[in-house]
C-alpha atoms as a PDB file:
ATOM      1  CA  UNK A   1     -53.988  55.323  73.098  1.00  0.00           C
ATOM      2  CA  UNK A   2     -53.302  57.682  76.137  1.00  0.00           C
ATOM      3  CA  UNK A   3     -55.344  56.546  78.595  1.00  0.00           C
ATOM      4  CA  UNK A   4     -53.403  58.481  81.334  1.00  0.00           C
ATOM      5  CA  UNK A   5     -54.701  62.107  79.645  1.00  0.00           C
ATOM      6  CA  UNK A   6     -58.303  60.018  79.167  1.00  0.00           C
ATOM      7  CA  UNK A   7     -58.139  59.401  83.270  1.00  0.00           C
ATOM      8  CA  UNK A   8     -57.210  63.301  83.542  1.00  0.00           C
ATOM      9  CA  UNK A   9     -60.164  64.758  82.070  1.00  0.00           C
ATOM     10  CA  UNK A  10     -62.815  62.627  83.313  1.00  0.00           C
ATOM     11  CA  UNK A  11     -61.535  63.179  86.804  1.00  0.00           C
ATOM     12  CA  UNK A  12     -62.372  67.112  86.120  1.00  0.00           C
ATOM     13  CA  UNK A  13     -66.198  65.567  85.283  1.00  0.00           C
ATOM     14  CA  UNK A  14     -66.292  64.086  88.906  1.00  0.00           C
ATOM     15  CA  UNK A  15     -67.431  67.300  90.859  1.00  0.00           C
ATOM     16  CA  UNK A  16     -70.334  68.359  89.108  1.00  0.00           C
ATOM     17  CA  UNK A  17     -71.575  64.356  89.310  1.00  0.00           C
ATOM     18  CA  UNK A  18     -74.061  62.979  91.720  1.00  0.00           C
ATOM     19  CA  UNK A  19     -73.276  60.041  93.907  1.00  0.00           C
ATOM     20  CA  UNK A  20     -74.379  57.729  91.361  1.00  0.00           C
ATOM     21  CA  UNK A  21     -71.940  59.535  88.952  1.00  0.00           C
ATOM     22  CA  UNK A  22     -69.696  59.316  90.894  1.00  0.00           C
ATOM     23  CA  UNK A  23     -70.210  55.860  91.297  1.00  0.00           C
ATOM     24  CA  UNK A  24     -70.327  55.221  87.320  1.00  0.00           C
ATOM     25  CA  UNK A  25     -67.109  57.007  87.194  1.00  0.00           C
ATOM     26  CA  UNK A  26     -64.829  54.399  89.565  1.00  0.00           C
ATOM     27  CA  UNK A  27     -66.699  51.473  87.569  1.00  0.00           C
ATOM     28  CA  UNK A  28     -65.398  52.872  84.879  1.00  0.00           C
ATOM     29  CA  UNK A  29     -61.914  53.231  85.925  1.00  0.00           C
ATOM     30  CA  UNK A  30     -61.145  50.764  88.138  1.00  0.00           C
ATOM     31  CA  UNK A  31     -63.549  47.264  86.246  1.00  0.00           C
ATOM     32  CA  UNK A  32     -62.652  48.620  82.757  1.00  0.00           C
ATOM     33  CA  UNK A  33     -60.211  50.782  81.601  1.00  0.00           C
ATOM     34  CA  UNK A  34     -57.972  49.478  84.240  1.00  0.00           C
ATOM     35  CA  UNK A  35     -58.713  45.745  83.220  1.00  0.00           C
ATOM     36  CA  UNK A  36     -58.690  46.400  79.907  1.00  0.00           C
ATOM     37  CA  UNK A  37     -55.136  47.983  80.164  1.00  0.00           C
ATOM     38  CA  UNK A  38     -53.593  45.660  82.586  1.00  0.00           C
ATOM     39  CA  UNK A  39     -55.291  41.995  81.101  1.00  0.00           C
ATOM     40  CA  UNK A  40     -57.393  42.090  78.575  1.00  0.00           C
ATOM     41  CA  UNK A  41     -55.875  43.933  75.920  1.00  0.00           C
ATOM     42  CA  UNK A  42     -52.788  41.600  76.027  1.00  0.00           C
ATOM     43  CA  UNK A  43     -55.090  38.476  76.302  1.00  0.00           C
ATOM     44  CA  UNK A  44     -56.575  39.834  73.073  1.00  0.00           C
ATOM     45  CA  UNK A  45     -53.751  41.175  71.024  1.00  0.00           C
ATOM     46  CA  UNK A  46     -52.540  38.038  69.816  1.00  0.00           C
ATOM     47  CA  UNK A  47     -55.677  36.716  68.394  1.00  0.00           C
ATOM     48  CA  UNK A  48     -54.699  35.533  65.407  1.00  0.00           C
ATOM     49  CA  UNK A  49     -50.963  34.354  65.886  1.00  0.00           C
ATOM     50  CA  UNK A  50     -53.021  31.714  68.055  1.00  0.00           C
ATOM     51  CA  UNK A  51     -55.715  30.818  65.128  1.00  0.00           C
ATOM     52  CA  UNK A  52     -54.321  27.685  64.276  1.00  0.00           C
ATOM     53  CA  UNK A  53     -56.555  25.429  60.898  1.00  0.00           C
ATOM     54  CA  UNK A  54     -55.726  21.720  60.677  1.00  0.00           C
ATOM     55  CA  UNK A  55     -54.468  22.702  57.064  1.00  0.00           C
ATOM     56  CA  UNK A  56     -51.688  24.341  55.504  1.00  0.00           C
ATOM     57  CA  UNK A  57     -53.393  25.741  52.211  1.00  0.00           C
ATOM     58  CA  UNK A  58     -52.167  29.603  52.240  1.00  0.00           C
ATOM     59  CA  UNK A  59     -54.760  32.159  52.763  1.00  0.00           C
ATOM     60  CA  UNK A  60     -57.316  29.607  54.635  1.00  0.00           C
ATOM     61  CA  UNK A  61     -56.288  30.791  58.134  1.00  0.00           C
ATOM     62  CA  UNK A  62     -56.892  34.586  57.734  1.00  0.00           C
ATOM     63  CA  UNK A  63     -60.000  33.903  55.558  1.00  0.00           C
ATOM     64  CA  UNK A  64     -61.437  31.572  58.342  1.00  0.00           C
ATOM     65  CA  UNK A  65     -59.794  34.286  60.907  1.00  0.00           C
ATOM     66  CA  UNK A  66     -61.664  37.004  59.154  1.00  0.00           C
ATOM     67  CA  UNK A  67     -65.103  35.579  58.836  1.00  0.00           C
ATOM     68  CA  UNK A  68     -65.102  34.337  62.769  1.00  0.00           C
ATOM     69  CA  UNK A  69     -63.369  37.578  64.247  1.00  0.00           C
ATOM     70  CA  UNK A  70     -64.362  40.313  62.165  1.00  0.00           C
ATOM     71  CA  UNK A  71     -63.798  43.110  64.926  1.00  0.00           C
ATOM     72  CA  UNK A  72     -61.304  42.635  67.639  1.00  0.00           C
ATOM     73  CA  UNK A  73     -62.497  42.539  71.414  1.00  0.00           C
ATOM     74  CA  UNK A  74     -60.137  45.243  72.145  1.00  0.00           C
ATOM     75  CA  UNK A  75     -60.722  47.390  69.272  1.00  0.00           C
ATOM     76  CA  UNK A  76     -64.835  47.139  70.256  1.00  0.00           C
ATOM     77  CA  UNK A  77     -63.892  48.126  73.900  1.00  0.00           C
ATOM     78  CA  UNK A  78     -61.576  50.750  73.124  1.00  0.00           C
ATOM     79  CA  UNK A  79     -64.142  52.455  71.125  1.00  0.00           C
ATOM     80  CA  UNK A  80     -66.987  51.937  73.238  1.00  0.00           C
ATOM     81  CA  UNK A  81     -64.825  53.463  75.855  1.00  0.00           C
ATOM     82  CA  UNK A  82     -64.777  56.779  74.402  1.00  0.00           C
ATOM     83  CA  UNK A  83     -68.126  56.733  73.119  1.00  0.00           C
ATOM     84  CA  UNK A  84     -69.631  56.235  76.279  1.00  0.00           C
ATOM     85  CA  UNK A  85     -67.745  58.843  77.897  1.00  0.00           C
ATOM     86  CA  UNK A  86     -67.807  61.660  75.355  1.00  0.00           C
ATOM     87  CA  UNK A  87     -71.125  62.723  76.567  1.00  0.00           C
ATOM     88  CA  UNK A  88     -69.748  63.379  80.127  1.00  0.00           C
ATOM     89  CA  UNK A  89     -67.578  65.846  78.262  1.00  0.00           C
ATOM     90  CA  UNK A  90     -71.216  67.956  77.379  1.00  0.00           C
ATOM     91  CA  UNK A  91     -71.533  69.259  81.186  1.00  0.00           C
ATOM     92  CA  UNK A  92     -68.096  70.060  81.261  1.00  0.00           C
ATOM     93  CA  UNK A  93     -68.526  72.217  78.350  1.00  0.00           C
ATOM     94  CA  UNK A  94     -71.888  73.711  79.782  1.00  0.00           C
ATOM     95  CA  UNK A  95     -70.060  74.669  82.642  1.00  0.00           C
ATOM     96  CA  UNK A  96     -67.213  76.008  81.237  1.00  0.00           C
ATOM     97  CA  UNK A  97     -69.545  78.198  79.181  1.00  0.00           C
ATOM     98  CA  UNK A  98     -71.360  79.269  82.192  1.00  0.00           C
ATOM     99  CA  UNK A  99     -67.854  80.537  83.749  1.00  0.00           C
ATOM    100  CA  UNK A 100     -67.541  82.806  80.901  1.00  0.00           C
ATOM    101  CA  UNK A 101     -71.244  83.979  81.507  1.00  0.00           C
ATOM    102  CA  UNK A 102     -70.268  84.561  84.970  1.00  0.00           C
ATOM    103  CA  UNK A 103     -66.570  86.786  84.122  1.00  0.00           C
ATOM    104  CA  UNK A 104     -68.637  88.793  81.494  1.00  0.00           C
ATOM    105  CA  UNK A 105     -71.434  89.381  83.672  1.00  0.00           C
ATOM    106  CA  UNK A 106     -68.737  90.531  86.586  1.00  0.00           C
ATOM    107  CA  UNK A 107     -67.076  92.718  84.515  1.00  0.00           C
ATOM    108  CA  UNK A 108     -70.166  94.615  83.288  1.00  0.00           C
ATOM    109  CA  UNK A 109     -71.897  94.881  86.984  1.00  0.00           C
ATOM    110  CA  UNK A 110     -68.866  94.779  88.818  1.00  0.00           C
ATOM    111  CA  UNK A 111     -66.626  92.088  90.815  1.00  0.00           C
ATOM    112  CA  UNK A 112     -69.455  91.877  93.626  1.00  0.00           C
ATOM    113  CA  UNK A 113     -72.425  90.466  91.084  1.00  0.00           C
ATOM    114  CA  UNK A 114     -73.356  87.210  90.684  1.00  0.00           C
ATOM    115  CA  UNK A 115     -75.604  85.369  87.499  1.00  0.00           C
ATOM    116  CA  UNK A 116     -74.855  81.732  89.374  1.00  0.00           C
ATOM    117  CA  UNK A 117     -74.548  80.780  92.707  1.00  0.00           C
ATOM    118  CA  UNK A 118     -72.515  78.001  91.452  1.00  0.00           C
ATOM    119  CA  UNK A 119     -71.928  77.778  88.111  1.00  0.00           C
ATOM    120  CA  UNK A 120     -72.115  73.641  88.213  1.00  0.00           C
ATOM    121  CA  UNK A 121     -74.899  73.642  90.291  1.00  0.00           C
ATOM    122  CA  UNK A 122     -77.505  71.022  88.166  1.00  0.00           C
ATOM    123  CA  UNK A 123     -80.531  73.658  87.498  1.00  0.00           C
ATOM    124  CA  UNK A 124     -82.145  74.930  84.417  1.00  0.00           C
ATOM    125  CA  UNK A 125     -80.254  73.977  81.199  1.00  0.00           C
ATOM    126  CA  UNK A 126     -77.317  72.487  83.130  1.00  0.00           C
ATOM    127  CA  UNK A 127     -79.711  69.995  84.568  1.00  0.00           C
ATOM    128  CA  UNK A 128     -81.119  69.123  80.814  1.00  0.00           C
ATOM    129  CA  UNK A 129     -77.889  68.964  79.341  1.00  0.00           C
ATOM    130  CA  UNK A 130     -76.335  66.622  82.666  1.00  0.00           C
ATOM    131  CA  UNK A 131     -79.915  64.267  81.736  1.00  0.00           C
ATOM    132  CA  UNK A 132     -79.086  64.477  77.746  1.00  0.00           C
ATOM    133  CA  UNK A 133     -76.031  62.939  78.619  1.00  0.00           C
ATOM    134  CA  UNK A 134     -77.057  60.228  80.545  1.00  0.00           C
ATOM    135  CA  UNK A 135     -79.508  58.971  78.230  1.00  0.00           C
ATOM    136  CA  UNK A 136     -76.672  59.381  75.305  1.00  0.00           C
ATOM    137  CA  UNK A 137     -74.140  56.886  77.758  1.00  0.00           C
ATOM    138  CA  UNK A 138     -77.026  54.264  78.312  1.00  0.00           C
ATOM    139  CA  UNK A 139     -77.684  54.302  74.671  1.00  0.00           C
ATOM    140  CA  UNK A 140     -74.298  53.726  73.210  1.00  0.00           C
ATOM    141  CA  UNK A 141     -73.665  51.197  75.957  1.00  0.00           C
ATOM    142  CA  UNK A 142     -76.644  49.012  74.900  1.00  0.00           C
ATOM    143  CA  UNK A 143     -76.051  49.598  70.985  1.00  0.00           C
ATOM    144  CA  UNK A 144     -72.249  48.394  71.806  1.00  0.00           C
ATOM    145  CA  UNK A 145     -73.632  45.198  73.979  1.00  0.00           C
ATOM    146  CA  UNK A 146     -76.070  44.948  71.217  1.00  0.00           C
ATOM    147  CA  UNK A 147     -73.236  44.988  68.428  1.00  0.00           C
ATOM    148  CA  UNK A 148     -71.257  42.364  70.344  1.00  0.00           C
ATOM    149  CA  UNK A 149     -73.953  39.985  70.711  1.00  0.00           C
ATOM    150  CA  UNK A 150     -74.432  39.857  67.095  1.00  0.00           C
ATOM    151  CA  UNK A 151     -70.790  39.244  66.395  1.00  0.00           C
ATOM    152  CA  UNK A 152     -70.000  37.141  69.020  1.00  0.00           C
ATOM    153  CA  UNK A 153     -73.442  35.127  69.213  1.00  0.00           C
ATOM    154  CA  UNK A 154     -74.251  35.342  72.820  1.00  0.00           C
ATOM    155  CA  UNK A 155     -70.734  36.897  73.914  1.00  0.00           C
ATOM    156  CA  UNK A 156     -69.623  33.357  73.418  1.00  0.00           C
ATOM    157  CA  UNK A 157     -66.149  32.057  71.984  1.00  0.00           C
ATOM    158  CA  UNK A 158     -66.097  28.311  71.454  1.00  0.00           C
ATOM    159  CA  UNK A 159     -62.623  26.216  71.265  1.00  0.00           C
ATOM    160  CA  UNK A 160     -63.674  24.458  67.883  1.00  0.00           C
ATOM    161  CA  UNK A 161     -64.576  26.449  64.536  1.00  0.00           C
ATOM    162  CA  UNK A 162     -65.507  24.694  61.155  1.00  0.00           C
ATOM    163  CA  UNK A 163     -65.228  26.357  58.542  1.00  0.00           C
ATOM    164  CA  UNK A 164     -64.748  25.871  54.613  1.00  0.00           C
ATOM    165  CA  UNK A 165     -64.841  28.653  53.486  1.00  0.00           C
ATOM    166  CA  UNK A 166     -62.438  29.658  50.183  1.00  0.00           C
ATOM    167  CA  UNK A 167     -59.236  29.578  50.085  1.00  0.00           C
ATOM    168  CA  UNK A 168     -59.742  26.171  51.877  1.00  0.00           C
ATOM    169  CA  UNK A 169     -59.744  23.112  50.035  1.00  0.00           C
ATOM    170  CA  UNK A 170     -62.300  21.653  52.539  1.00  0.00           C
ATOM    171  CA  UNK A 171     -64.198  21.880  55.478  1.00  0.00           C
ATOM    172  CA  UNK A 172     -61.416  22.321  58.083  1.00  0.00           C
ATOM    173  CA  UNK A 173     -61.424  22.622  62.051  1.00  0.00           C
ATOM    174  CA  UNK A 174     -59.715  26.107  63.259  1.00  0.00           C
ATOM    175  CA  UNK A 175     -58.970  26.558  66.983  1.00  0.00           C
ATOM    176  CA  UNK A 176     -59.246  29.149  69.203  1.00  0.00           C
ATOM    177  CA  UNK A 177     -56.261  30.021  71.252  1.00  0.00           C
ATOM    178  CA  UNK A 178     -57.298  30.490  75.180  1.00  0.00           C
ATOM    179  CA  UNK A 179     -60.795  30.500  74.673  1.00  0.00           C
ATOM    180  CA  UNK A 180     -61.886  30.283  78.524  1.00  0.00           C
ATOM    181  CA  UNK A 181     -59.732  33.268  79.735  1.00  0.00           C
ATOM    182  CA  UNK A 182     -60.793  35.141  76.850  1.00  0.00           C
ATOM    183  CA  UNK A 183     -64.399  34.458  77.722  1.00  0.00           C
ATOM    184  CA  UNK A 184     -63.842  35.077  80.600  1.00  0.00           C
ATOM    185  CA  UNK A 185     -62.747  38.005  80.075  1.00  0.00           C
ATOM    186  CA  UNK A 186     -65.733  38.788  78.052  1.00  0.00           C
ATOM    187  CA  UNK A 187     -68.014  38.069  79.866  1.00  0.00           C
ATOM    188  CA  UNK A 188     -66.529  40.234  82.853  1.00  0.00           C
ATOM    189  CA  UNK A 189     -66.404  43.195  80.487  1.00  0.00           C
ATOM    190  CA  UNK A 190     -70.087  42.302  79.534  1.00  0.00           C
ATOM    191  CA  UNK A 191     -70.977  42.808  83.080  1.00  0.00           C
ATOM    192  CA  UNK A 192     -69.014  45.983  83.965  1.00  0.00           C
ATOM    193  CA  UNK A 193     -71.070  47.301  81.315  1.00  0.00           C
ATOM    194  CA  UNK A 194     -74.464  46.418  82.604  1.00  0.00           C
ATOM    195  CA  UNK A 195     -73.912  47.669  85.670  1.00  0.00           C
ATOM    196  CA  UNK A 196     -73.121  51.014  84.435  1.00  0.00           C
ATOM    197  CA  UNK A 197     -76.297  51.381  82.472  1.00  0.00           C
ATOM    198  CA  UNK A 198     -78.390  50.377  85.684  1.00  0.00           C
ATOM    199  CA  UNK A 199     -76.102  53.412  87.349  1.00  0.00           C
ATOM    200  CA  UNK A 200     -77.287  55.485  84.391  1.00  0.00           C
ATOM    201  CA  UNK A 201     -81.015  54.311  84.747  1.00  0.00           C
ATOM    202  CA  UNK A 202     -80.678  54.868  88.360  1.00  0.00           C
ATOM    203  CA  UNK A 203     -79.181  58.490  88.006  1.00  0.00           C
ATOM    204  CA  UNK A 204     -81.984  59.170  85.577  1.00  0.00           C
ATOM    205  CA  UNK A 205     -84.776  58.500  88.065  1.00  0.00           C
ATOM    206  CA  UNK A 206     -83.023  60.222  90.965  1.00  0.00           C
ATOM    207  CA  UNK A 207     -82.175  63.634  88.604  1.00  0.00           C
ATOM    208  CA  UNK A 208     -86.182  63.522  87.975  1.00  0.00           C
ATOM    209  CA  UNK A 209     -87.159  62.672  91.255  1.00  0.00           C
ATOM    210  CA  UNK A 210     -85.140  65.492  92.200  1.00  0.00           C
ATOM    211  CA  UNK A 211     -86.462  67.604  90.113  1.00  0.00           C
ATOM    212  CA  UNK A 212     -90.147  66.897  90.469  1.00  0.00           C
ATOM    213  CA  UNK A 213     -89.559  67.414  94.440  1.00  0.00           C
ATOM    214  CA  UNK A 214     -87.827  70.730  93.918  1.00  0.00           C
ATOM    215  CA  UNK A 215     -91.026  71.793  91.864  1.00  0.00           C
ATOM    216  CA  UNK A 216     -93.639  70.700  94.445  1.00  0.00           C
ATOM    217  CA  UNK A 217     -91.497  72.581  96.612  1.00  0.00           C
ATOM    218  CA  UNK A 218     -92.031  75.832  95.118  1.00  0.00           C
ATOM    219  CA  UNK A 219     -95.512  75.169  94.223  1.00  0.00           C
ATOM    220  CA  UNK A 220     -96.996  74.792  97.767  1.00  0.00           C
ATOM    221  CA  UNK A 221     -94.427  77.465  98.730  1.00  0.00           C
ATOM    222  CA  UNK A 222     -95.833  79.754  96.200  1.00  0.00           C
ATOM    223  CA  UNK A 223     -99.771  79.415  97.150  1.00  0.00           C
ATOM    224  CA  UNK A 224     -99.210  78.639 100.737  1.00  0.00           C
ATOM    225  CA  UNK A 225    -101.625  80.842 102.274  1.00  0.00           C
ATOM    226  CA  UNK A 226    -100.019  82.760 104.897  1.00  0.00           C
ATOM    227  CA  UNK A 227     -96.741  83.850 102.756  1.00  0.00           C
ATOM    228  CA  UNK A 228     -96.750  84.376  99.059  1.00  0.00           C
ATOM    229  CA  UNK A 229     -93.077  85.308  97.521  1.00  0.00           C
ATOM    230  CA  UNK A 230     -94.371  87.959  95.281  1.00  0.00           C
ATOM    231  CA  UNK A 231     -92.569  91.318  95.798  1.00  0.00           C
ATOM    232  CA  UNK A 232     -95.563  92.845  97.671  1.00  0.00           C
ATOM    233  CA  UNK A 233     -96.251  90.140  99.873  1.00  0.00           C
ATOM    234  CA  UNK A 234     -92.482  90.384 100.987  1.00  0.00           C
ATOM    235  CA  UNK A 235     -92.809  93.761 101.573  1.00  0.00           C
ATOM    236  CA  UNK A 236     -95.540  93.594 103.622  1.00  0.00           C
ATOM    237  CA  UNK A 237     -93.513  90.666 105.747  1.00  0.00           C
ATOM    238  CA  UNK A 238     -91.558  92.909 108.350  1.00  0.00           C
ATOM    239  CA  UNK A 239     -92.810  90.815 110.998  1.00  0.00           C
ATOM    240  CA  UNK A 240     -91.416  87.498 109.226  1.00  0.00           C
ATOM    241  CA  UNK A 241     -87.847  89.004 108.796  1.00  0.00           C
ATOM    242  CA  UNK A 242     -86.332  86.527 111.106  1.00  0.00           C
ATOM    243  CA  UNK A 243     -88.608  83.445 110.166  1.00  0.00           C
ATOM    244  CA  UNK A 244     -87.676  80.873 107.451  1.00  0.00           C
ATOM    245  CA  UNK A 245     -90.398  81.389 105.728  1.00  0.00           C
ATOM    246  CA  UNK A 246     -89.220  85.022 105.194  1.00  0.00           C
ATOM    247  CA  UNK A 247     -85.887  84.359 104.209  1.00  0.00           C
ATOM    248  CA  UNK A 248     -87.606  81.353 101.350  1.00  0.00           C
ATOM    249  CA  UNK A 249     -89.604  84.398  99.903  1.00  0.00           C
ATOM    250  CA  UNK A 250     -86.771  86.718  99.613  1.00  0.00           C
ATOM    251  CA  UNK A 251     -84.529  84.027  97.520  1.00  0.00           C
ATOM    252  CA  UNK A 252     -87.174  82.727  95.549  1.00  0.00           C
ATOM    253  CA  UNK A 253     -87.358  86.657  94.371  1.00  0.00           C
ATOM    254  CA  UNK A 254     -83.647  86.320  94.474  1.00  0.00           C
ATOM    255  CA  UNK A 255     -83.694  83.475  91.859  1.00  0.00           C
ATOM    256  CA  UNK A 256     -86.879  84.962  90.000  1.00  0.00           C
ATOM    257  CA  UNK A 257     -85.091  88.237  89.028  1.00  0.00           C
ATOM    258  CA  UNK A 258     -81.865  85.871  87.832  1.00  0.00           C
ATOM    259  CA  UNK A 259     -83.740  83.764  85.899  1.00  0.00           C
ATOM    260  CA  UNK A 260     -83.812  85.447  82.891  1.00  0.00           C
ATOM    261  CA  UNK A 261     -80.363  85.298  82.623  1.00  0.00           C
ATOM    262  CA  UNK A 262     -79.049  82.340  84.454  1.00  0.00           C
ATOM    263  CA  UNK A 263     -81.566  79.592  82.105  1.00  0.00           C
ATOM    264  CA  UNK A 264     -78.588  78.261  80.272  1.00  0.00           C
END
């Protein structure tokens, strides 16, 4: 896998993130897809080779191998790597769409128009499509956690297996090779991954919190009682032209007459 063009395009996800985005975003690097790469994948990849049965009976090993370690560590990781981060690849998209909104819109009204003031500015479908994808990441992160538990019993890897399972002739004691760093491991992966879905949970409330302050913003802006940004109340403002009330009105007409066009 090419993690080097993975680490280029979710750098390009960074600017339209919030701070706990951004945050999410160096977990992710720097606690696991740069542990992973450096430690953990070569910890991992010679799980078997160090399976060792207290019998010699052909085919008992990988049988026994097979029924403990169904799905690798680094195989599970690997995937739930680009799971979680394919939904961080939805704003990019959205914006990318928006810039094409914006150059068709400039050629039709000319270079001086504008549909966005920024076209990754987090507002109408932008904003639904950034949330969409946070509850996507949290979700695949707890089904993967989920998945491992049930594999894994608890995350755990013990040092002694029994198992008798056929080709064996009897009930016969495998081994684990380096169970404690590879648990250790674990359970450090384990963790990198809670702590991004309590970023994701905290981005959540903040986008919504946000958003609910933005729209009791513009609600006691809109009936406040000595300026209402309607077009003939601004009109009618000459006096306010250098107040910041005044200049409120006049962009939230600004916006009104955009909006329209500039939901998605």
């Amino acid at each position: 896998m090419d993690w080097k063009t993975f680490e280029a395009l979710l750098s390009g996800v960074n600017k339209y993130s919030t701070a706990f985005g951004r945050i999410w975003l160096a977990v992710v690097f720097v606690f696991r897809v740069m542990v992973f790469v450096v430690a953990a994948e070569r910890v991992f990849s010679e799980d078997q080779k160090d399976f060792d049965c207290n019998t010699r009976q052909p085919g008992c090993a990988n049988a026994c191998y097979d029924h403990f370690f169904p799905f690798s560590h680094t195989r599970i990781w690997a995937i739930q790597l680009i799971f979680v981060t394919c939904p961080t690849f939805m704003v990019v998209m959205h914006v990318a769409y928006r810039e094409e909104r914006e150059r068709k819109y400039r050629i039709t009204h000319g270079e001086n128009a504008r549909l966005y003031d920024n076209t990754g500015q987090k507002h109408g479908g932008l904003w639904w499509t950034y949330l969409l994808s946070l509850f996507f990441k949290t979700a695949i992160e707890v089904a993967f956690l989920y998945l491992l538990h049930l594999i894994y019993n608890n995350f755990d890897l013990p040092r002694r297996v029994i198992c008798d399972l056929w080709p064996c002739p009897n009930q016969v004691d495998c081994y684990i090779g380096r169970p404690t760093e590879k648990r250790v491991f674990t359970y450090f992966m384990v963790g990198a991954s809670a702590v991004c879905i309590v970023l994701n949970v905290c981005e959540i409330f903040y986008l919504i919190a946000i958003r609910l302050l933005r729209i009791s913003h513009r609600g006691s802006l809109h009936t406040s009682p000595n300026i209402r940004c309607s077009e003939l109340d601004c009109d009618g403002c000459q006096m306010l032209a250098a107040t910041t009330e005044y200049q409120e009105c006049n962009e939230a007409n600004s916006s009104m007459e955009k909006k329209s066009t500039s939901i998605f």
